[in-house]
C-alpha atoms as a PDB file:
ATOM      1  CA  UNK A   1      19.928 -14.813-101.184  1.00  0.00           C
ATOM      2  CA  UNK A   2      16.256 -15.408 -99.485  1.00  0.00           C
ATOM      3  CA  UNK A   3      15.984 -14.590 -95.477  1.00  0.00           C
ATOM      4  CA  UNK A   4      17.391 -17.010 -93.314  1.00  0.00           C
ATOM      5  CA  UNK A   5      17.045 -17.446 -89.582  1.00  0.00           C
ATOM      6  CA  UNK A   6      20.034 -18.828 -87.989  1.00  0.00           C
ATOM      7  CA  UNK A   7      21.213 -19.856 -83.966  1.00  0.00           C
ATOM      8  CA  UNK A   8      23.477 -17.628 -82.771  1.00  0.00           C
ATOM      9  CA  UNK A   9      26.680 -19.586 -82.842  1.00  0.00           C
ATOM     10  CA  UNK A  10      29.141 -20.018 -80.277  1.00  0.00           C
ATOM     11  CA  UNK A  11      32.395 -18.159 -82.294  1.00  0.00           C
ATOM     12  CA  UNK A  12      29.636 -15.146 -83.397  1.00  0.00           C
ATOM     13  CA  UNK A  13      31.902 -12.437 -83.817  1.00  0.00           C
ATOM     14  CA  UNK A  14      28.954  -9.755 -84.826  1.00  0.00           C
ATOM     15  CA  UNK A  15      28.127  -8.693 -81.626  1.00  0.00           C
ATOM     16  CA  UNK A  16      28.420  -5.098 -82.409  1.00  0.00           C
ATOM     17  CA  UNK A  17      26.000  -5.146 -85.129  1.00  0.00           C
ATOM     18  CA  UNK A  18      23.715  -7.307 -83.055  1.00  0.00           C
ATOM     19  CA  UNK A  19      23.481  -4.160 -80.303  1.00  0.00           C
ATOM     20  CA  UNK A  20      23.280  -1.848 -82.593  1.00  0.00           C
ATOM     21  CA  UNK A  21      19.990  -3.838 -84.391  1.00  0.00           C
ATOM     22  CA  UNK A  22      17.979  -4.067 -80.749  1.00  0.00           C
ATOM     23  CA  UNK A  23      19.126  -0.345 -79.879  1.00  0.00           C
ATOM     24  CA  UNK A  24      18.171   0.542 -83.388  1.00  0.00           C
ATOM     25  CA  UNK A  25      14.401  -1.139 -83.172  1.00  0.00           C
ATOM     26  CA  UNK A  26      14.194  -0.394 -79.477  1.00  0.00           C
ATOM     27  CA  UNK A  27      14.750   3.442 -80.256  1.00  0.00           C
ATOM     28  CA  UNK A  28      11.012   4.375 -80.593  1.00  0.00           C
ATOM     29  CA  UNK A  29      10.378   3.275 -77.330  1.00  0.00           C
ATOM     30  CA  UNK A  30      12.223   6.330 -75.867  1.00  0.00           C
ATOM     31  CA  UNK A  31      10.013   9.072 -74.189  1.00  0.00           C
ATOM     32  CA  UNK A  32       7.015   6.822 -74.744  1.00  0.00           C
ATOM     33  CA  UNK A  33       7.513   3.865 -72.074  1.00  0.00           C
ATOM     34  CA  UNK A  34       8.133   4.468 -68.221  1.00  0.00           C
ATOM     35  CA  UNK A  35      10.993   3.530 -66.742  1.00  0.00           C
ATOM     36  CA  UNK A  36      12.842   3.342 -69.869  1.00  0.00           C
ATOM     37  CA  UNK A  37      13.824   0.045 -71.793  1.00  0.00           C
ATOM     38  CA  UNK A  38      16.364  -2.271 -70.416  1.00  0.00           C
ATOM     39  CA  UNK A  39      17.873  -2.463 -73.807  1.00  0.00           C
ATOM     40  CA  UNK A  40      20.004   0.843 -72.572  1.00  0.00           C
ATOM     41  CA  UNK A  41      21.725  -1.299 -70.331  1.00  0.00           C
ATOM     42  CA  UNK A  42      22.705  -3.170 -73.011  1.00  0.00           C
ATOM     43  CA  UNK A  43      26.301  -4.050 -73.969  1.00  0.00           C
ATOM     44  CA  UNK A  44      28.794  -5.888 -76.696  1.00  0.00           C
ATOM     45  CA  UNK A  45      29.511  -7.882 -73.417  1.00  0.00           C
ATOM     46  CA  UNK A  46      26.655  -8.351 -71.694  1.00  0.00           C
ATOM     47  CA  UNK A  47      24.887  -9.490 -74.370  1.00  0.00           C
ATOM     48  CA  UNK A  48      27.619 -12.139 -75.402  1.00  0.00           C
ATOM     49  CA  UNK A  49      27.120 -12.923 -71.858  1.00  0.00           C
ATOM     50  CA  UNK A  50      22.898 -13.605 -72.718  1.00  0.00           C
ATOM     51  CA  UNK A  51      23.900 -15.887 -75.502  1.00  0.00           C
ATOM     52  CA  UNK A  52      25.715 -17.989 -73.077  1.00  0.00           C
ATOM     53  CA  UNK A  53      22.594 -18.494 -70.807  1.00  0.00           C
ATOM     54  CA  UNK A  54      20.128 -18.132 -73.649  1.00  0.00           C
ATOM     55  CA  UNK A  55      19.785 -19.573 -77.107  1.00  0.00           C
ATOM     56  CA  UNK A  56      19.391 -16.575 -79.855  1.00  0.00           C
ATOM     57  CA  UNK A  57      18.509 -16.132 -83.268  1.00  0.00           C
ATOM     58  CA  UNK A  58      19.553 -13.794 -85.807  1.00  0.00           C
ATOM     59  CA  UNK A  59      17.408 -13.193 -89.113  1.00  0.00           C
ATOM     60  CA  UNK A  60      19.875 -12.314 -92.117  1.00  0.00           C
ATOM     61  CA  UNK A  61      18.779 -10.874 -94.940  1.00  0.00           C
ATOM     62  CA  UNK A  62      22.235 -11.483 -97.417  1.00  0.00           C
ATOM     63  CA  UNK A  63      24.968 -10.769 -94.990  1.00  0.00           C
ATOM     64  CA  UNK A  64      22.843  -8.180 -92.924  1.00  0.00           C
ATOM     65  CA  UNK A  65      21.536  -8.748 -89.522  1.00  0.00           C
ATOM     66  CA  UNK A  66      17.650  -7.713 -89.874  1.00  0.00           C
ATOM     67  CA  UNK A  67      16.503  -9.349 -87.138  1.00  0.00           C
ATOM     68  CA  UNK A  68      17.247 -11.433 -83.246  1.00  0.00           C
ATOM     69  CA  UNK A  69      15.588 -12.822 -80.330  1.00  0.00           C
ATOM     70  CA  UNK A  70      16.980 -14.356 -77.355  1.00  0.00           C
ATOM     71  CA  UNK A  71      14.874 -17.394 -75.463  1.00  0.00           C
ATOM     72  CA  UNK A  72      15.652 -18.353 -71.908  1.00  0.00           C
ATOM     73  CA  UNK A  73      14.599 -22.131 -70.444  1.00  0.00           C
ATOM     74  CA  UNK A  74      12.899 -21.839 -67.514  1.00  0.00           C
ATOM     75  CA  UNK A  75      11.031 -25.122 -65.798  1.00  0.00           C
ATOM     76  CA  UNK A  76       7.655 -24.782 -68.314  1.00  0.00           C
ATOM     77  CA  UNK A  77       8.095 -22.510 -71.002  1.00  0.00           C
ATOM     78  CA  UNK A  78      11.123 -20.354 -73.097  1.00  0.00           C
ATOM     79  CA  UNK A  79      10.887 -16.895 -72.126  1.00  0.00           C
ATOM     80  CA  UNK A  80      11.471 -14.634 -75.130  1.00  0.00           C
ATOM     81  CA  UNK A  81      13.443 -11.479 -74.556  1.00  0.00           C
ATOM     82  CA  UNK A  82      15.012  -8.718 -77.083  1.00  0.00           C
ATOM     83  CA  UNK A  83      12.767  -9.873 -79.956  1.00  0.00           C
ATOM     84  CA  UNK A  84      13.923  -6.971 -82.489  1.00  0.00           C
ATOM     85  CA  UNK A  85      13.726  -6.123 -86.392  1.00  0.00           C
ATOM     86  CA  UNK A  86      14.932  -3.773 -88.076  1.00  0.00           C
ATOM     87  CA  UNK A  87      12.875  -1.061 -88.811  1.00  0.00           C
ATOM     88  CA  UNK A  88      13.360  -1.170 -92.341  1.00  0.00           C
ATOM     89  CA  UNK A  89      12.477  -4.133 -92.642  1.00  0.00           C
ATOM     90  CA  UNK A  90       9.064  -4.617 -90.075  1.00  0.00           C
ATOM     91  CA  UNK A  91       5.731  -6.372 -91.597  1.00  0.00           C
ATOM     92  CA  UNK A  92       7.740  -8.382 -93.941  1.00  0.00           C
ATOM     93  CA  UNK A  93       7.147 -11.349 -91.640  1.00  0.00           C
ATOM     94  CA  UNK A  94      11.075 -11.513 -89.863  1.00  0.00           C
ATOM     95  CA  UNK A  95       9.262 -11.312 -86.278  1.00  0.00           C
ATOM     96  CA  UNK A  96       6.533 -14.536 -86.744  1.00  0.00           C
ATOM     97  CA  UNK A  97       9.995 -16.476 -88.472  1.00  0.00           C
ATOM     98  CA  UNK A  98      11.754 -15.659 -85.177  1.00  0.00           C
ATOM     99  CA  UNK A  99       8.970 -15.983 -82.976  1.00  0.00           C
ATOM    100  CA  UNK A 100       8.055 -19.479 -85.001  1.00  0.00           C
ATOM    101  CA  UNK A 101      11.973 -20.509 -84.428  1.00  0.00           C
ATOM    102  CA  UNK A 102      12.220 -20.091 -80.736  1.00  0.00           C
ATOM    103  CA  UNK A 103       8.877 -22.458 -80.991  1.00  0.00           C
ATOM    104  CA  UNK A 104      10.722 -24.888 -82.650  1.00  0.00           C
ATOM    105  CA  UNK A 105      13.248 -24.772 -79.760  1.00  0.00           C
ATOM    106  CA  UNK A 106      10.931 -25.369 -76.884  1.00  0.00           C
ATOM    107  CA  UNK A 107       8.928 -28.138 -78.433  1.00  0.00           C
ATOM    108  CA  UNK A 108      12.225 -30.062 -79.123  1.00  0.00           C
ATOM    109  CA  UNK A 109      12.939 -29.084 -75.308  1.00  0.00           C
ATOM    110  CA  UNK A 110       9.591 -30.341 -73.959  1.00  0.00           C
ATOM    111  CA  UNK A 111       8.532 -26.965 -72.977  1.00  0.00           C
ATOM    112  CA  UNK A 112       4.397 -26.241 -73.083  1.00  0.00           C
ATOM    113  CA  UNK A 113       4.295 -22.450 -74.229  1.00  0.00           C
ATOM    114  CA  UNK A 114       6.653 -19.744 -74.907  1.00  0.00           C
ATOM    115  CA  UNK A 115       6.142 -16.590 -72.222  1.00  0.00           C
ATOM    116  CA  UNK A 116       7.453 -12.835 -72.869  1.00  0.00           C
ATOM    117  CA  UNK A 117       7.008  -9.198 -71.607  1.00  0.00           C
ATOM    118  CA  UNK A 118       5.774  -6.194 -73.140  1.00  0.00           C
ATOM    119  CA  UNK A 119       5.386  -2.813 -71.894  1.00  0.00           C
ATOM    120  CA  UNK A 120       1.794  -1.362 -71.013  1.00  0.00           C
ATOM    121  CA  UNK A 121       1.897   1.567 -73.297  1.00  0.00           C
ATOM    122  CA  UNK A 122       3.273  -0.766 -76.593  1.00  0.00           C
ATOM    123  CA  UNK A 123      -0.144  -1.522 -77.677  1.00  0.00           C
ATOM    124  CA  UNK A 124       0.897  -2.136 -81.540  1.00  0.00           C
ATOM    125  CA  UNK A 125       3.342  -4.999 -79.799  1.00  0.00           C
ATOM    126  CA  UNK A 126       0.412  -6.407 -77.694  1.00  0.00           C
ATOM    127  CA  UNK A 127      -1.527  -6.178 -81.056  1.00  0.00           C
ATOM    128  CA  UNK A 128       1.069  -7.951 -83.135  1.00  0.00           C
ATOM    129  CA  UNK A 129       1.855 -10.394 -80.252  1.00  0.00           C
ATOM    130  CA  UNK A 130      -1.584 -11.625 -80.198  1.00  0.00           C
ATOM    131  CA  UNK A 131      -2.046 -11.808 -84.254  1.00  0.00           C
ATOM    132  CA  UNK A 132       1.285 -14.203 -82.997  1.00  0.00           C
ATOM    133  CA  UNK A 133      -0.858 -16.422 -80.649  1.00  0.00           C
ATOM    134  CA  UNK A 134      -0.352 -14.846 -77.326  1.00  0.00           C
ATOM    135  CA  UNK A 135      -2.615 -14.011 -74.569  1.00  0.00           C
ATOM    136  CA  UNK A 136      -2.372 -11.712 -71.737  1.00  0.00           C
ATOM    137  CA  UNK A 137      -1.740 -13.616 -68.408  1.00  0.00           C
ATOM    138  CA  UNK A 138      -1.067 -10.964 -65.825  1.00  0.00           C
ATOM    139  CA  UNK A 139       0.047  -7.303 -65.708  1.00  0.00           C
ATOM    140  CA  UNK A 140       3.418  -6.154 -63.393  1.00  0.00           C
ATOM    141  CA  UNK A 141       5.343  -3.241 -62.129  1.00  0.00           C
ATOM    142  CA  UNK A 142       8.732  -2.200 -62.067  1.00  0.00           C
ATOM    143  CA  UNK A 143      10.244  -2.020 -59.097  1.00  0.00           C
ATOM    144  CA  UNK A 144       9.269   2.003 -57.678  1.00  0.00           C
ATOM    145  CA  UNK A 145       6.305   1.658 -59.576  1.00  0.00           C
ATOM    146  CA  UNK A 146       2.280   1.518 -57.776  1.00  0.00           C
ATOM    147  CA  UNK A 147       0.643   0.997 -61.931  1.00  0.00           C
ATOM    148  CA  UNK A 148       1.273  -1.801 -63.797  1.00  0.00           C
ATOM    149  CA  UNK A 149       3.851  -1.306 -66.398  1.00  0.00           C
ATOM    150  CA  UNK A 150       4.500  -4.469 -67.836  1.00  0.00           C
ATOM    151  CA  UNK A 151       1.772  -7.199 -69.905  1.00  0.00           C
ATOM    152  CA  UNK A 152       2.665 -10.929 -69.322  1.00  0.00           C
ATOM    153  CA  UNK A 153       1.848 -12.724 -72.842  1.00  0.00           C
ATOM    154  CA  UNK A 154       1.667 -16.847 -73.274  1.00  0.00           C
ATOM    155  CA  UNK A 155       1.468 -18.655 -76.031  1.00  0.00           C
ATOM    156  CA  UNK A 156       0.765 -22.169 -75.823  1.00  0.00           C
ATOM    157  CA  UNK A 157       2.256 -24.878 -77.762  1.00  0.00           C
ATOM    158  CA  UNK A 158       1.276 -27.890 -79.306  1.00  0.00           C
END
C-alpha cells in the first residue's frame, strides 16, 4: 500500500503511537537546542487536546504512522507546529506531502501563507524549510532568554 496522508479524525484512537512518533523524531534535538523542546511536555492528552483546536495530519506508510503535523488558524495564515517523521523514514519526501497538505488546508480556508517556528541552532530544518518555500521573517527568545532562540519562517501562498 503507497503512502497516504490522512486528517486526523475525530474517533483517532492512535494517540499513543502519535507521541511516541514526535518524541521519537524530536529526540535529536536533546542536548543540542536551549531551553529544551516543548515536545517533552507533550502528552496522550494534551495532544488529543491540540487536535481539537488544530487540524492534524498523519502520513501512513501501510498501517504505520511515519509521519504528523498539526496546523493552527490564526487571522492570516495556519501556523504549523509538531511537523515530525520518522527517522527511518526522512528524505523520502513524507515532510513536503505534509507540509503540501496543511497548504491545501489554508488555501481552502482563505489563509495567505502558512507560518512556523524553528529553533536557532536546527540549521538542517531552516535548510530543508527553505528548499520547502519558507523565508525567515524575524528571530525570538524564550522567555529567560537575552539571544534569540527561535527563527520565524513564512511561506506564502498562492
Amino acid at each position: 500500500m503507497p503512502l497516504t496522508i490522512d486528517r486526523i479524525p475525530a474517533d483517532f484512537g492512535r494517540w499513543d503511537e502519535a507521541l511516541a512518533l514526535i518524541m521519537h523524531a524530536f529526540a535529536f534535538m536533546d542536548g543540542v537546542i536551549d531551553p529544551p523542546s516543548s515536545a517533552h511536555l507533550l502528552t496522550v492528552d494534551t495532544l488529543r487536546d491540540k487536535a481539537l483546536r488544530e487540524t492534524g495530519f498523519v502520513a501512513l506508510d501501510d498501517d504505520r504512522i511515519v509521519g504528523c503535523v498539526f496546523a493552527q488558524e490564526r487571522a492570516d495564515d495556519l501556523y504549523v507546529g509538531k511537523l515530525a517523521v520518522a527517522p527511518d523514514c526522512q528524505r523520502r519526501g513524507i515532510g513536503r506531502r505534509l507540509i503540501q497538505a496543511v497548504e491545501r488546508l489554508a488555501l481552502d480556508r482563505g489563509k495567505a501563507a502558512l507560518k512556523l517556528q524553528t529553533r536557532i541552532e536546527l540549521t538542517a530544518n531552516h535548510a530543508a524549510f527553505a528548499r520547502l518555500g519558507f523565508h525567515e521573517t524575524g528571530r525570538t527568545a524564550h522567555e529567560g532568554y537575552a539571544r534569540p532562540t527561535s527563527i520565524t519562517m513564512r511561506k506564502a501562498l498562492s
